[in-house]
C-alpha atoms as a PDB file:
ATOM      1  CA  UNK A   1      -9.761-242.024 -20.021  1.00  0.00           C
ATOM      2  CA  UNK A   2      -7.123-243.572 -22.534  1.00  0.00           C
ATOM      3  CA  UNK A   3      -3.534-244.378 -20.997  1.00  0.00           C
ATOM      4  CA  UNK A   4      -0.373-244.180 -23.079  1.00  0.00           C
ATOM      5  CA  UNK A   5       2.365-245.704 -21.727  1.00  0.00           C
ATOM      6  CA  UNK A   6       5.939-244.449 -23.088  1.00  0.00           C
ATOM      7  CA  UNK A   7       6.352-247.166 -25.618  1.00  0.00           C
ATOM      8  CA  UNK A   8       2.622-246.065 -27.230  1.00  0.00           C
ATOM      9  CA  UNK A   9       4.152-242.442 -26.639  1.00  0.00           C
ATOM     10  CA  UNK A  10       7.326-242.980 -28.469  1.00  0.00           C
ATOM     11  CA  UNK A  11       5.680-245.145 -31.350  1.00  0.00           C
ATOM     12  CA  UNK A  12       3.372-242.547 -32.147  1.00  0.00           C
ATOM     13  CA  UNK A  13       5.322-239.343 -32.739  1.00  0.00           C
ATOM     14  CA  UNK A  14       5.850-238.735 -36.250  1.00  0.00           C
ATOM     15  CA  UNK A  15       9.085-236.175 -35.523  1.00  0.00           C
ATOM     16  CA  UNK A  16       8.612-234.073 -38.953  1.00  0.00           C
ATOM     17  CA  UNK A  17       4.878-233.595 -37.986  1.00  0.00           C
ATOM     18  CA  UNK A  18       6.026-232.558 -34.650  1.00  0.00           C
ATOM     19  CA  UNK A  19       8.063-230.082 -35.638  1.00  0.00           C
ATOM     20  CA  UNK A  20       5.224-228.344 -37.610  1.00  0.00           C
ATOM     21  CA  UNK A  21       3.006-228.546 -34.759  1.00  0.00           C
ATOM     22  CA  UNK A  22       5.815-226.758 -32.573  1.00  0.00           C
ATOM     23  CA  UNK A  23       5.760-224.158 -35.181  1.00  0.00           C
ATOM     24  CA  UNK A  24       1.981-223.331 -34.541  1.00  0.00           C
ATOM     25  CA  UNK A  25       1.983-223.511 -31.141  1.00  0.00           C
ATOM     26  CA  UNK A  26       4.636-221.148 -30.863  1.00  0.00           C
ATOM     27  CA  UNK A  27       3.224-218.900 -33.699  1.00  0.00           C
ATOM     28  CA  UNK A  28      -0.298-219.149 -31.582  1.00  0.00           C
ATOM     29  CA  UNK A  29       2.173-218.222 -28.213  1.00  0.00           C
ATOM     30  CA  UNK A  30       3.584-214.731 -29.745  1.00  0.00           C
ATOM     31  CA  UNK A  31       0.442-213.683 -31.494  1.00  0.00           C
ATOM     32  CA  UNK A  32      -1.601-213.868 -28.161  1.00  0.00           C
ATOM     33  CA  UNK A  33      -3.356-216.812 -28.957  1.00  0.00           C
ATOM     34  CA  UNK A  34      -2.379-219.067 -26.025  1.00  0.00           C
ATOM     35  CA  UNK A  35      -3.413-218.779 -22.383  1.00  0.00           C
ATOM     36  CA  UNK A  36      -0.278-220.176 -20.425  1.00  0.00           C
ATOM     37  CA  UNK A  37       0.668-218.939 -16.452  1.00  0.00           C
ATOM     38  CA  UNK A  38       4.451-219.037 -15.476  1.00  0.00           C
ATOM     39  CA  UNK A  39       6.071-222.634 -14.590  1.00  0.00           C
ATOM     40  CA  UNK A  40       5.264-222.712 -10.840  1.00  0.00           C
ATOM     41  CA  UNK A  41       7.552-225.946  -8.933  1.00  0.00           C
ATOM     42  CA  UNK A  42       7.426-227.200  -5.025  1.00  0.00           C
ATOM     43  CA  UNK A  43      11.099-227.799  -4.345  1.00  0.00           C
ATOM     44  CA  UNK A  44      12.776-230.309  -2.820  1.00  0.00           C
ATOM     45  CA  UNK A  45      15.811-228.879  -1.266  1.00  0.00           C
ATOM     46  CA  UNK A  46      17.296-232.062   0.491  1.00  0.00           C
ATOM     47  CA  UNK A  47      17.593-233.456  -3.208  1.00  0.00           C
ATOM     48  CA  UNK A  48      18.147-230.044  -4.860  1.00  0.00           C
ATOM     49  CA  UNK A  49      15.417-231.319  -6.736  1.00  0.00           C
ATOM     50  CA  UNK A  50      11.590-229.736  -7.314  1.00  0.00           C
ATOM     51  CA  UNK A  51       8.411-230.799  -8.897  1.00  0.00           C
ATOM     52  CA  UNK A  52       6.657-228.512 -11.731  1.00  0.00           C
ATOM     53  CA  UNK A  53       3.223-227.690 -12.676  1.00  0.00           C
ATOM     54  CA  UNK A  54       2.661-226.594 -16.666  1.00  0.00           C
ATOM     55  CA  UNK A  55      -0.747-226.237 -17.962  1.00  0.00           C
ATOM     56  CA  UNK A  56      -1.579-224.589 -21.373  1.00  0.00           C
ATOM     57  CA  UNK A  57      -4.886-223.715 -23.158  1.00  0.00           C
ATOM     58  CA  UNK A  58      -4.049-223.353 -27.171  1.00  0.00           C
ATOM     59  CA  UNK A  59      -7.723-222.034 -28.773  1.00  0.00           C
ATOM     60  CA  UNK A  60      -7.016-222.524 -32.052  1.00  0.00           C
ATOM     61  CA  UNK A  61      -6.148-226.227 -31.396  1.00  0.00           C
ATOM     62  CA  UNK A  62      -8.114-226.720 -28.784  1.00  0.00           C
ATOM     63  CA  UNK A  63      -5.167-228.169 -27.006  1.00  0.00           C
ATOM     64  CA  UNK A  64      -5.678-228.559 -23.285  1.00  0.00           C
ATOM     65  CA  UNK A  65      -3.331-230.311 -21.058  1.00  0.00           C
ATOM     66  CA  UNK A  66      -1.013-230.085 -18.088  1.00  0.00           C
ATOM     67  CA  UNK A  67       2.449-231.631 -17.818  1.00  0.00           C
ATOM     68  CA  UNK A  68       3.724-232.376 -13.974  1.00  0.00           C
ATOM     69  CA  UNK A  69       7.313-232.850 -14.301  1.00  0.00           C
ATOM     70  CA  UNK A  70      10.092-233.160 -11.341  1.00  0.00           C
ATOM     71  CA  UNK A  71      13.618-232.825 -11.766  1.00  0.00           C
ATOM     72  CA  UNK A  72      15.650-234.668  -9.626  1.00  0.00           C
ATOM     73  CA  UNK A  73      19.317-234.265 -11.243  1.00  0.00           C
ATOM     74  CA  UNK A  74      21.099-236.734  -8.226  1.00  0.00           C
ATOM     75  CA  UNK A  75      19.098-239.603 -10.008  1.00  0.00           C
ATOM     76  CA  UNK A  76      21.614-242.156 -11.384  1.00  0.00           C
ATOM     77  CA  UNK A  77      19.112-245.208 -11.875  1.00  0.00           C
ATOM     78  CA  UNK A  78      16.999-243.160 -13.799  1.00  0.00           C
ATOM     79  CA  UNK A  79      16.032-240.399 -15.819  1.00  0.00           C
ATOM     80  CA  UNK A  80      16.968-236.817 -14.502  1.00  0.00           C
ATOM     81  CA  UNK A  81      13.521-235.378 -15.658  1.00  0.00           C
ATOM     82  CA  UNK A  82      10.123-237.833 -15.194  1.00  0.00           C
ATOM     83  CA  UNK A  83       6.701-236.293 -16.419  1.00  0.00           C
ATOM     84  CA  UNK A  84       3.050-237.123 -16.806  1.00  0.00           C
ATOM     85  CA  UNK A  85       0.846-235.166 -19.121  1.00  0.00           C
ATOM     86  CA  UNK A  86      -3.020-234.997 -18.917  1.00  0.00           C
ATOM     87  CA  UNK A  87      -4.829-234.113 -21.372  1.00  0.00           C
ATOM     88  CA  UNK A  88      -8.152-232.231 -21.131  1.00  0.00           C
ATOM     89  CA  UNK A  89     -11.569-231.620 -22.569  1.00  0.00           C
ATOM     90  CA  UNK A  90     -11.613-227.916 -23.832  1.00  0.00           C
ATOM     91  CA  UNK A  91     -15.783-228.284 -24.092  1.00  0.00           C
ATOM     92  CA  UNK A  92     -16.686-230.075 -20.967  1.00  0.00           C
ATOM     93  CA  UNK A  93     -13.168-230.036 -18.441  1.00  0.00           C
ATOM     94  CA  UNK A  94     -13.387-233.879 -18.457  1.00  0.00           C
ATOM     95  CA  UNK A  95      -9.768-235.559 -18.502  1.00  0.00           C
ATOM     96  CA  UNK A  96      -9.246-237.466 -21.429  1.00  0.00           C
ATOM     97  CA  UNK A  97      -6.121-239.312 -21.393  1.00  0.00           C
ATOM     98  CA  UNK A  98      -3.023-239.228 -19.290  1.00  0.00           C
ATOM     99  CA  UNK A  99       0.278-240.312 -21.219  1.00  0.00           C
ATOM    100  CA  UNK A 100       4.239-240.523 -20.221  1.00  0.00           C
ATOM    101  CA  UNK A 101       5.435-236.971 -20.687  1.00  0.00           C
ATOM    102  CA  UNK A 102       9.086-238.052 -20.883  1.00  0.00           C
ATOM    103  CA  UNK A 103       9.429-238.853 -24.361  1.00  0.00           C
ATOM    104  CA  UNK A 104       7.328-236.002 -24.922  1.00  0.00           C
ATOM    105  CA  UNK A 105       9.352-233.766 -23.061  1.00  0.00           C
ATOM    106  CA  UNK A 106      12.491-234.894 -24.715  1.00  0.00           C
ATOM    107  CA  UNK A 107      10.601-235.092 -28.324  1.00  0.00           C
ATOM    108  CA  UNK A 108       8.828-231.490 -28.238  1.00  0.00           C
ATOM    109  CA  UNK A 109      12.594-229.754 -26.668  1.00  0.00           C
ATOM    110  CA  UNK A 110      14.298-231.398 -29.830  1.00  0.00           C
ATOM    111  CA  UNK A 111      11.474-230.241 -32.254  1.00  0.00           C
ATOM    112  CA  UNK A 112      11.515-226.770 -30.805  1.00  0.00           C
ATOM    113  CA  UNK A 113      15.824-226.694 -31.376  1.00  0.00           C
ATOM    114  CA  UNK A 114      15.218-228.378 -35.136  1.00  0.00           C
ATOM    115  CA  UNK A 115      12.890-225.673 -35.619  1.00  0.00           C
ATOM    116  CA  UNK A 116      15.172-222.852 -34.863  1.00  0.00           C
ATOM    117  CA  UNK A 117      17.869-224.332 -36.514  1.00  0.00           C
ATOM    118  CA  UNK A 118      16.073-224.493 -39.270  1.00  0.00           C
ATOM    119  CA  UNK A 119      15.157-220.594 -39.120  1.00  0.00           C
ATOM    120  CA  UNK A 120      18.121-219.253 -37.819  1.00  0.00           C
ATOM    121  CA  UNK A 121      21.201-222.025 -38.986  1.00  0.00           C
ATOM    122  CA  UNK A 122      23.041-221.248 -42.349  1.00  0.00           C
ATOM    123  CA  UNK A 123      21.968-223.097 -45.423  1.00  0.00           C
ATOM    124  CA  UNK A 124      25.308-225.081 -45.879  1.00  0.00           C
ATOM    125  CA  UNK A 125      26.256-226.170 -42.435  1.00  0.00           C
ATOM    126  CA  UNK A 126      28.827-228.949 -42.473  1.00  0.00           C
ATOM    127  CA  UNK A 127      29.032-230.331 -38.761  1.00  0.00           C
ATOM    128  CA  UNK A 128      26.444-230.499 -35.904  1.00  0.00           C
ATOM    129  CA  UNK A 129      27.998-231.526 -32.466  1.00  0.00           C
ATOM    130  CA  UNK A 130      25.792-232.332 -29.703  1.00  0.00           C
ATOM    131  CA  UNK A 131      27.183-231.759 -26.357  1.00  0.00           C
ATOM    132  CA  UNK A 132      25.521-234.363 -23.681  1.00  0.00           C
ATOM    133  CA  UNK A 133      25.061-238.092 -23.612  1.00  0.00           C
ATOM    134  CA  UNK A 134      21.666-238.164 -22.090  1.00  0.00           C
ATOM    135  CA  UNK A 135      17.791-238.381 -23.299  1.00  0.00           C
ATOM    136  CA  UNK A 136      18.114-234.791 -24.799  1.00  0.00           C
ATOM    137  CA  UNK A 137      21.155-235.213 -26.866  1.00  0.00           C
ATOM    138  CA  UNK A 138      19.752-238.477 -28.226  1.00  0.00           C
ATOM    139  CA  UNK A 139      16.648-236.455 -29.352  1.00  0.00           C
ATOM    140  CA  UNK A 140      18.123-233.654 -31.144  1.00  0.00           C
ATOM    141  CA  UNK A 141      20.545-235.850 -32.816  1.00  0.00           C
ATOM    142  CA  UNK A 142      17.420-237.171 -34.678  1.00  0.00           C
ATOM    143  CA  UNK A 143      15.649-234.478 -34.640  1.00  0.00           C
ATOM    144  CA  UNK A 144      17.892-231.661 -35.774  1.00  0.00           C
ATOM    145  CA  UNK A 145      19.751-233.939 -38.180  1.00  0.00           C
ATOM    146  CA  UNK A 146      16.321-233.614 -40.060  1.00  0.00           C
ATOM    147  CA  UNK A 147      16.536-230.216 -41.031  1.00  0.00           C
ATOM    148  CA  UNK A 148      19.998-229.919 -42.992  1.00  0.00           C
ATOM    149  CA  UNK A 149      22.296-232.193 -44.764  1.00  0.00           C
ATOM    150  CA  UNK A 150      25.300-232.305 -42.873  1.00  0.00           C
ATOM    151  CA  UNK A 151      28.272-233.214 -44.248  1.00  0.00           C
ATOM    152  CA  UNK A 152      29.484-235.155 -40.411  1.00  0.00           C
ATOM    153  CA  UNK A 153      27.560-235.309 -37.109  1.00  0.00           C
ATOM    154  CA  UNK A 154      29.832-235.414 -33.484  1.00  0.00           C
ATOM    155  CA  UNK A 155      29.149-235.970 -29.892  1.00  0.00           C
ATOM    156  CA  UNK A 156      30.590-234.248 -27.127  1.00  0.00           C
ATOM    157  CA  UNK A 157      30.753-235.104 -23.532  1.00  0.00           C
ATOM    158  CA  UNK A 158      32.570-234.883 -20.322  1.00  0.00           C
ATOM    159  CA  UNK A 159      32.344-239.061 -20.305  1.00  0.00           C
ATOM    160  CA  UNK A 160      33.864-239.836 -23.173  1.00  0.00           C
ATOM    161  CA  UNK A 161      32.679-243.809 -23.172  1.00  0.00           C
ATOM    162  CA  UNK A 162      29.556-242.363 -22.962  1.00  0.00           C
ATOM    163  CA  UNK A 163      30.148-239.882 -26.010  1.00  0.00           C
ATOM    164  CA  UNK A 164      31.475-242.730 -27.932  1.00  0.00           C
ATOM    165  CA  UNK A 165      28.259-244.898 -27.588  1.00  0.00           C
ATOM    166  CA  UNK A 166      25.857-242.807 -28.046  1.00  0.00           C
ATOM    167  CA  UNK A 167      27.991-241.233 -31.549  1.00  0.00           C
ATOM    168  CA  UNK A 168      27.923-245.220 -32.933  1.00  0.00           C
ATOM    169  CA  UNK A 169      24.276-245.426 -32.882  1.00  0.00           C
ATOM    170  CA  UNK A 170      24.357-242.147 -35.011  1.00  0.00           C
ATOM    171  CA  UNK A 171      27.022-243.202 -37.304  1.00  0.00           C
ATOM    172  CA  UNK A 172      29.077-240.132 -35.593  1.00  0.00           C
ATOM    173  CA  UNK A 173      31.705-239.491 -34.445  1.00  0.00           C
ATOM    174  CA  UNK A 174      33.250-238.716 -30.332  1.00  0.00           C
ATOM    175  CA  UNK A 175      35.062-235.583 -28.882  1.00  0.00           C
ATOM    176  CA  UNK A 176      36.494-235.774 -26.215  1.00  0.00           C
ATOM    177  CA  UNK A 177      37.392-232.442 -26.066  1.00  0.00           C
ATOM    178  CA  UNK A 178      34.563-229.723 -26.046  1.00  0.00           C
ATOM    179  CA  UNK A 179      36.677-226.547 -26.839  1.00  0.00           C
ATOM    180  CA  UNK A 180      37.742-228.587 -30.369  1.00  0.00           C
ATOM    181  CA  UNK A 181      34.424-229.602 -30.500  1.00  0.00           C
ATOM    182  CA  UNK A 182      32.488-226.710 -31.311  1.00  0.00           C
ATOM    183  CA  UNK A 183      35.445-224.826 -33.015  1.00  0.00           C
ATOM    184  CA  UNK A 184      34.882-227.307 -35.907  1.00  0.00           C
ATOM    185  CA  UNK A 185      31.007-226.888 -35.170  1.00  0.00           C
ATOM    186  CA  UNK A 186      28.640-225.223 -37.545  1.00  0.00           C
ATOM    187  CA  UNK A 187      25.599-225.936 -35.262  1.00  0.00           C
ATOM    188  CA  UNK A 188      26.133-226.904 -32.133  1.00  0.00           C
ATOM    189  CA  UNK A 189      23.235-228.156 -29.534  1.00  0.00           C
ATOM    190  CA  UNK A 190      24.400-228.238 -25.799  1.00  0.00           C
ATOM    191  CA  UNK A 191      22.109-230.369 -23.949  1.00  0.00           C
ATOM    192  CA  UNK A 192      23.611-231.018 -20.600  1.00  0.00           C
ATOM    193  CA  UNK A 193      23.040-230.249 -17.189  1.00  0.00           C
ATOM    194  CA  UNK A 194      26.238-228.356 -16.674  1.00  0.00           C
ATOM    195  CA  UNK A 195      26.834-225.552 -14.199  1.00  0.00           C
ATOM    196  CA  UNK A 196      29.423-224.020 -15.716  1.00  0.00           C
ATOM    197  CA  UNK A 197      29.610-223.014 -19.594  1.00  0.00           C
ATOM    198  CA  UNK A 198      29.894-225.532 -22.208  1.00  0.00           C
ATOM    199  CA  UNK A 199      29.330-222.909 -24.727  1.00  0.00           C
ATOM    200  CA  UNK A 200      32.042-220.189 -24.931  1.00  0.00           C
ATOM    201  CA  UNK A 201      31.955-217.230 -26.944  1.00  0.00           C
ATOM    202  CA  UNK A 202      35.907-217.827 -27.911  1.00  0.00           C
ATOM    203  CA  UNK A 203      35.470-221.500 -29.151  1.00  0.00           C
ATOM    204  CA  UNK A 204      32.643-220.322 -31.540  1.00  0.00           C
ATOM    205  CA  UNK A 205      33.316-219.541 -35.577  1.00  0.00           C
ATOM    206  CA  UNK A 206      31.871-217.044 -37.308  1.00  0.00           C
ATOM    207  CA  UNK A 207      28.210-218.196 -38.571  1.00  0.00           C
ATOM    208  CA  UNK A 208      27.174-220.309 -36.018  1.00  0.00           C
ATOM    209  CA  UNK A 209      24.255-221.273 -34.993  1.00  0.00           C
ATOM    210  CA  UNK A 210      23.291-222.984 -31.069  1.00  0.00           C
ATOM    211  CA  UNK A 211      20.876-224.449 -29.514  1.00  0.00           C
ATOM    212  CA  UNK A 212      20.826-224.582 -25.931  1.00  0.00           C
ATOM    213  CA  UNK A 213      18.121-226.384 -23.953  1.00  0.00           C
ATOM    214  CA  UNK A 214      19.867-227.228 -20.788  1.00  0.00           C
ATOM    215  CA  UNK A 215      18.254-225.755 -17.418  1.00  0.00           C
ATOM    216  CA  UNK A 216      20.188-225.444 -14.029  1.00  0.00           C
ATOM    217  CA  UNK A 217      19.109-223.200 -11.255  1.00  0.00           C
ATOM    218  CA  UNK A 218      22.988-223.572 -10.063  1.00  0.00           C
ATOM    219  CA  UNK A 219      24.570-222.297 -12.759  1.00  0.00           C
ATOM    220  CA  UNK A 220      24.758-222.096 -17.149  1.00  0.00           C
ATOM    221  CA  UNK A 221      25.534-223.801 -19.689  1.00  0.00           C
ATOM    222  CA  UNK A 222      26.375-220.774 -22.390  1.00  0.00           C
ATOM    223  CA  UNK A 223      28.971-218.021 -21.272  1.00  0.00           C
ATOM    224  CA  UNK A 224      27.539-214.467 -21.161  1.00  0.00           C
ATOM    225  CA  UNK A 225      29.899-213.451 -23.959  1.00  0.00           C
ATOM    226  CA  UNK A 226      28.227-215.611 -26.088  1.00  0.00           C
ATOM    227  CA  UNK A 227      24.767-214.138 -25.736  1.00  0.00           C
ATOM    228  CA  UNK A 228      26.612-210.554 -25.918  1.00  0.00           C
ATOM    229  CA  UNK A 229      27.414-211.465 -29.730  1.00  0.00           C
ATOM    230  CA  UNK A 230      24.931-213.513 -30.255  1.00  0.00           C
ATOM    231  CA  UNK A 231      21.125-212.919 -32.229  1.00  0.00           C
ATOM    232  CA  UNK A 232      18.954-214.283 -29.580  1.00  0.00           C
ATOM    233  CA  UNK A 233      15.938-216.254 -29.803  1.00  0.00           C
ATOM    234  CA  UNK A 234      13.520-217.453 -27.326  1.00  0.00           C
ATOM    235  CA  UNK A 235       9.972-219.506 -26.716  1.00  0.00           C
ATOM    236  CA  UNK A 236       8.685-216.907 -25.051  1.00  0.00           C
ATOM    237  CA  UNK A 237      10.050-213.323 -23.657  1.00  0.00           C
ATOM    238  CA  UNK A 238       8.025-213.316 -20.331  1.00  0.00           C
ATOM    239  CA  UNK A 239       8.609-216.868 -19.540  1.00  0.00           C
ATOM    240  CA  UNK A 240      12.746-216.517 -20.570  1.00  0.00           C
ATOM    241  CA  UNK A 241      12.972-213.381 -18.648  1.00  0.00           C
ATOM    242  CA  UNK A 242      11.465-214.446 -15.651  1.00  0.00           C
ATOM    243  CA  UNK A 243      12.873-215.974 -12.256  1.00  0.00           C
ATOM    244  CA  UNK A 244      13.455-219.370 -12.148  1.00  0.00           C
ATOM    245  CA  UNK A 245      11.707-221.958 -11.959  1.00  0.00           C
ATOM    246  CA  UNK A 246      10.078-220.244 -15.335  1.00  0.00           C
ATOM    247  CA  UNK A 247      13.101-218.398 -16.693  1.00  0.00           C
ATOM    248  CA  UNK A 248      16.556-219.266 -18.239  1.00  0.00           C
ATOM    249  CA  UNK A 249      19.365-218.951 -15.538  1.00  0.00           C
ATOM    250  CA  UNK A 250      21.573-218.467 -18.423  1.00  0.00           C
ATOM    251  CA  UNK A 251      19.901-215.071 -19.166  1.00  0.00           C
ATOM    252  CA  UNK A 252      19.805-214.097 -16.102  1.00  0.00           C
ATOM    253  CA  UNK A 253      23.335-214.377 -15.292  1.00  0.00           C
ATOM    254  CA  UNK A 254      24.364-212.528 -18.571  1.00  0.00           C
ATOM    255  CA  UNK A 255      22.135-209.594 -17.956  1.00  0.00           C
ATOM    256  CA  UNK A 256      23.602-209.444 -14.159  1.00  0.00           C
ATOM    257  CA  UNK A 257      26.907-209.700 -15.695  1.00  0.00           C
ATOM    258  CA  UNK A 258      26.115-206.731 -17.888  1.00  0.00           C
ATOM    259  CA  UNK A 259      26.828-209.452 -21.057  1.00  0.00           C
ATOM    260  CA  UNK A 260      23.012-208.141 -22.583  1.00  0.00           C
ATOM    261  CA  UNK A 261      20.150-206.367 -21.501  1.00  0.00           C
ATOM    262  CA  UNK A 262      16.552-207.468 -21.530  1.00  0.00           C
ATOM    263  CA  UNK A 263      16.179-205.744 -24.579  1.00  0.00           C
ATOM    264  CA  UNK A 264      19.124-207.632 -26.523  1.00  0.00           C
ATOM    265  CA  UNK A 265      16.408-210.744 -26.927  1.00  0.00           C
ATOM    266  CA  UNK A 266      16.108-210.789 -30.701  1.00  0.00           C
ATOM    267  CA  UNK A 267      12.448-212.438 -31.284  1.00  0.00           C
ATOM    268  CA  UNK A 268      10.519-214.959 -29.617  1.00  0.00           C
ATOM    269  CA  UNK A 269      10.518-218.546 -32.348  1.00  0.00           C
ATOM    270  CA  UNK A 270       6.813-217.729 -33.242  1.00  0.00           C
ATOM    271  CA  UNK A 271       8.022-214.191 -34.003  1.00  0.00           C
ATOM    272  CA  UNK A 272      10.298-215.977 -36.920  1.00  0.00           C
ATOM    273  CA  UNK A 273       7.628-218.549 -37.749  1.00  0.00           C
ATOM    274  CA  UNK A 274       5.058-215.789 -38.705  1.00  0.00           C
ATOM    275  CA  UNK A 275       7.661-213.812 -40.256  1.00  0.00           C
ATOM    276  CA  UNK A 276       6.636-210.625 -37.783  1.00  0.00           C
ATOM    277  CA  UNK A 277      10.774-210.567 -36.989  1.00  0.00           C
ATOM    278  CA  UNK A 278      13.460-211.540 -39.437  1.00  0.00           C
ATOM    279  CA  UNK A 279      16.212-213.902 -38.811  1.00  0.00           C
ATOM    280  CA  UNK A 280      19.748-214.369 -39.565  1.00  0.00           C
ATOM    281  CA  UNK A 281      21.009-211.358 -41.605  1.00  0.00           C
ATOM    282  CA  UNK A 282      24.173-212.455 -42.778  1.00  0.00           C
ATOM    283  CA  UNK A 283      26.524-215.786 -43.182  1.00  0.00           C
ATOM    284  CA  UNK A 284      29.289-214.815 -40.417  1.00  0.00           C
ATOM    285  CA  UNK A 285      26.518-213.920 -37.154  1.00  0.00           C
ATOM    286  CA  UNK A 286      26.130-215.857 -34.261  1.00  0.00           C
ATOM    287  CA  UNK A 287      22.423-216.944 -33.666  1.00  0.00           C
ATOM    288  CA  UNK A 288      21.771-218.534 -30.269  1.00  0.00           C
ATOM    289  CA  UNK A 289      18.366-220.152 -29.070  1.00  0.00           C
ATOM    290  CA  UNK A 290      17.648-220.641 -25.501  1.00  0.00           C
ATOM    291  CA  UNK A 291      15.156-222.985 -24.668  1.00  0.00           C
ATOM    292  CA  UNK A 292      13.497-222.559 -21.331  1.00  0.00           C
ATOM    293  CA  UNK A 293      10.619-225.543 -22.442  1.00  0.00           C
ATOM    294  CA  UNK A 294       7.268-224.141 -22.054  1.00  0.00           C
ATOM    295  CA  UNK A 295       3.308-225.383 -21.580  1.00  0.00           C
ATOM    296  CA  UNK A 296       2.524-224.638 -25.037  1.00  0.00           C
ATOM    297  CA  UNK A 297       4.851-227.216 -26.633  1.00  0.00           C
ATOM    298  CA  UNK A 298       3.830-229.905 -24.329  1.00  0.00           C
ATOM    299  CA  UNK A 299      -0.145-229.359 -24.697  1.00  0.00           C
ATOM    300  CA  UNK A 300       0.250-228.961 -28.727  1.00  0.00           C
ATOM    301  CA  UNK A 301       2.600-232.296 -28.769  1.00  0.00           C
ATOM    302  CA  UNK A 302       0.083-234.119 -26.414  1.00  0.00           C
ATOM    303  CA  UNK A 303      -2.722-233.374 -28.104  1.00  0.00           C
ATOM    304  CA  UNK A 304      -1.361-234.521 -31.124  1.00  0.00           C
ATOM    305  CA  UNK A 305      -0.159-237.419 -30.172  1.00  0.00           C
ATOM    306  CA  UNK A 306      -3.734-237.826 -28.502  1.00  0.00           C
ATOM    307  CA  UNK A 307      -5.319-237.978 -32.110  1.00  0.00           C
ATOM    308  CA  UNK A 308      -2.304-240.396 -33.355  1.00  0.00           C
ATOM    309  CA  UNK A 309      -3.176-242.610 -30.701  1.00  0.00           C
ATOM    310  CA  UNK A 310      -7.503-242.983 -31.659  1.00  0.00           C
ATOM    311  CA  UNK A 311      -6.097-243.031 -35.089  1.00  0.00           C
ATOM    312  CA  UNK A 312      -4.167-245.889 -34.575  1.00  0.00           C
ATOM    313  CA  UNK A 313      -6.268-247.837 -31.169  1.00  0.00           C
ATOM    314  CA  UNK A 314      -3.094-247.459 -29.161  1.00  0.00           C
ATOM    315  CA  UNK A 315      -3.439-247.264 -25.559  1.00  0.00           C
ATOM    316  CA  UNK A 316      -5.789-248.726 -22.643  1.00  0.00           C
ATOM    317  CA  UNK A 317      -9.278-247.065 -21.597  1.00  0.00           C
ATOM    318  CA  UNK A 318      -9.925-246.642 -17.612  1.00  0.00           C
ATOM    319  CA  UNK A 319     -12.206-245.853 -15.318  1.00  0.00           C
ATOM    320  CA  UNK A 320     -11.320-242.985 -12.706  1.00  0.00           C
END
């Protein structure tokens, strides 16, 4: 069984080959192609924290793997979200390698964002703003950054220090103001753990395009007025629409708010991939995509960075 630490992880994920491999796995999702059961999670209610189980079985990759993540959002000495991700014979069952599913997790969320941006953003955005400090922001400023020359990059945050150092390793530059922030935005990704909205509907311009990838069973991060307007895009339907700890809280409190029906989702990302749904229409719409994370991404992203790693001899063989 071959180990990967983070570092072997991290030095093996080629982000542009990534994103392509997020496109298939999410093209193999809509068209029927993958076998993956709800998110199930144990919580952990003294920590309002909980522990999830995602496997996924992708055929036409033979991807087979399952990621156990927990999310403990008290954490302050370390990461919110910690993972493992095994990875699986599809012939035999056997376990081939285990591997740190935190940069995964981080990489494959930022792949799946510059992937719909890519679909659904305007050809000639000027500024991105990323709204977060942490290990998500950090990945979709070099991730989404890769899929349209933008004219100037900023970060957003409710710690502004924080906003300010992470913006200087991107050569960007610090709000500290969110409202201004994404009025000036062309694509904006909110990556945060936020309870209440970070994304308004009334701080939005015409034409643009969000990503949101933030998950909180207390609350949203993306007003309900915003998905009213909004062209909406998801991983998958069944998995957005369902109860937490599978489905988007941020859905489900615009549909009980009577912002948007069930019906108002636009297309799942593998629906725009194949081309079975079309995208944007027009320069001045709103396109939102809400990111949930799914099995598929993780399985299709471990397996490939399985193959990176024989490729290369990273990693340590074991025993069980």
């Amino acid at each position: 069984m071959l180990v990967l630490s983070r570092a072997d992880v991290e030095g093996l994920i080629d982000l542009d080959r990534l994103r392509e491999t997020i496109a298939g796995a999410m093209a193999d999702l809509s068209a029927g192609r993958v076998s993956m059961p709800p998110r199930i999670a144990a919580a952990v209610p003294e920590r309002d924290a909980l522990l999830a189980a995602m496997p996924a079985y992708l055929s036409s990759s033979g991807a087979l793997a399952t990621k156990l993540v927990s999310l403990f959002p008290r954490n302050t000495d370390r990461p919110t979200h910690q993972a493992v991700i095994v990875v699986f014979d599809p012939e035999n069952g056997s376990p081939l390698a285990l591997m740190d599913g935190e940069a995964i997790t981080a990489a494959r969320t930022a792949a799946g964002s510059a992937l719909a941006t890519d679909l659904l953003a305007r050809k000639d955005p000027d500024r991105l703003v990323v709204i977060g400090t942490g290990v998500q922001a950090r990945a979709h400023l070099r991730a989404v950054s890769r899929v349209r020359k933008f004219g100037s990059i900023g970060v957003a945050g409710r710690d502004v220090e924080k906003a300010k150092a992470l913006a200087r390793e991107f050569g960007a530059g610090a709000y500290a103001d969110i409202p201004k922030a994404l009025r000036e935005a062309d694509v904006v990704c909110a990556c945060t753990h936020s309870a209440e909205p970070v994304v308004r509907r009334d701080w939005l311009k015409p034409g643009t395009h969000v990503n949101s990838v933030g998950y909180n069973t207390a609350g949203r991060e993306v007003d309900g007025a915003t998905f009213r307007d909004a062209l909406v895009v998801v991983e998958s339907r069944a998995a957005a629409l369902a109860a937490p700890p599978a489905g988007s809280n941020d859905i489900a409190m615009a549909i009980a708010e009577g912002a948007m029906t069930r019906e108002h989702v636009h297309a799942e990302l593998g629906e725009l991939v194949s081309g079975a749904r079309p995208g944007r229409t027009n320069a001045s719409q709103i396109t939102l995509y809400k990111s949930v994370g799914v099995a598929a991404q993780d399985a299709a992203a471990a397996a490939m960075v399985l193959d990176a790693a024989r490729k290369a001899g990273v990693g340590r063989t074991i025993d069980l």
